[in-house]
Protein backbone atom coordinates (compact mmCIF):
# COMPACT_ATOMS: atom_id res chain seq x y z
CA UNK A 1 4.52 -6.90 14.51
CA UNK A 2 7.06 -6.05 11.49
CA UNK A 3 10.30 -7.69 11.61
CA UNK A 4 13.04 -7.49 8.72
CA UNK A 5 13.49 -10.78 7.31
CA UNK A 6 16.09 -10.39 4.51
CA UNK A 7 15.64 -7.11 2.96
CA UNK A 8 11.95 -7.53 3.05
CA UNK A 9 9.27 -6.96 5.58
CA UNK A 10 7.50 -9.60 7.43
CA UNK A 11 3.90 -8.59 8.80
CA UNK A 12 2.45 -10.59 11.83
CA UNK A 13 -0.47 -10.35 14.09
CA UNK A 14 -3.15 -12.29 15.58
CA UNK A 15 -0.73 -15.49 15.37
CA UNK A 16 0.30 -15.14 11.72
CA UNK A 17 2.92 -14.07 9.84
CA UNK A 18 3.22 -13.39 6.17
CA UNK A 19 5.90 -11.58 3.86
CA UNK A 20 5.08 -8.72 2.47
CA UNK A 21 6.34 -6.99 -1.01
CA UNK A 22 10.15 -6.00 -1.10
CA UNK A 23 9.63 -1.97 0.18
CA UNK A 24 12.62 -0.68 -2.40
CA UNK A 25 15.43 1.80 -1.37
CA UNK A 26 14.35 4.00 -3.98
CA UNK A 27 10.80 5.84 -4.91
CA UNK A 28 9.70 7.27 -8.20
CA UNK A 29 7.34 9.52 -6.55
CA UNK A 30 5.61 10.59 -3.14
CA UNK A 31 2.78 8.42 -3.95
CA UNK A 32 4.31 5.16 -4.60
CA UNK A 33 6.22 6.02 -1.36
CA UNK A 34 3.75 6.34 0.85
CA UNK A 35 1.81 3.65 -0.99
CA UNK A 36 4.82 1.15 -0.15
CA UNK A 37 4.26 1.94 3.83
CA UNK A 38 0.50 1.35 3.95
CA UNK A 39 0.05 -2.17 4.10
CA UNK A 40 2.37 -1.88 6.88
CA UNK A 41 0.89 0.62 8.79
CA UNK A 42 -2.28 -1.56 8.66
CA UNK A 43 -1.08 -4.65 9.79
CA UNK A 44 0.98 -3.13 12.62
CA UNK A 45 -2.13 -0.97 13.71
CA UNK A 46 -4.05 -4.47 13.55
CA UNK A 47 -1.65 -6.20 15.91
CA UNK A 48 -1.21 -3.47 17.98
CA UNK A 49 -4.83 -3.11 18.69
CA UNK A 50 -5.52 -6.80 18.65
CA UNK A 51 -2.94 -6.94 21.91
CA UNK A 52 -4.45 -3.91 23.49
CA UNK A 53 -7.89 -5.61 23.46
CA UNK A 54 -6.55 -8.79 24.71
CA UNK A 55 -4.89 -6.72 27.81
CA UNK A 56 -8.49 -5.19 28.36
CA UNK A 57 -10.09 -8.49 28.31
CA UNK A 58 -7.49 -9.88 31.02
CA UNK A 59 -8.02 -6.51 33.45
CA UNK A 60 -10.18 -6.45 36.89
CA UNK A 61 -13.11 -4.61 36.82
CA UNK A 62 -15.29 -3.48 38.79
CA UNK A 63 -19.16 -3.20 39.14
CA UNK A 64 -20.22 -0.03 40.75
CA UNK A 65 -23.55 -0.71 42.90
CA UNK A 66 -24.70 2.79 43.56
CA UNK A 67 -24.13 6.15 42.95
CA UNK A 68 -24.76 8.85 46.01
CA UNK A 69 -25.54 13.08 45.34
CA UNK A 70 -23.35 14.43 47.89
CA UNK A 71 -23.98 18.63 48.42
């Protein structure tokens, strides 16, 4: 989860949260803009899979006995 904590970005998953580097308002190039927005990406993609396997964990199954050829 990324929240905005006073002009800087706070990254959070799994039950932590940490503060991340000030992303600024200005770039000197492509690179060190997308470079600012990895980290980011990362952690969010972490938390975001780390509560989609806790959801899968938590679902009914099912255990399928047999399996019948029907013509």
């Amino acid at each position: 989860m990324m929240a905005e904590v006073g002009g800087r970005v706070a990254y959070g998953g799994g039950g932590r949260q940490h503060e991340g580097k000030k992303i600024p308002l200005r770039f000197q190039s492509s690179d060190h803009y997308l470079q600012s927005f990895i980290l980011p990406l990362l952690e969010n993609t972490c938390s975001q899979l780390a509560s989609s396997l806790e959801i899968m964990w938590t679902s009914p199954i099912a255990e399928v006995l047999s399996i019948r050829n029907t013509k």
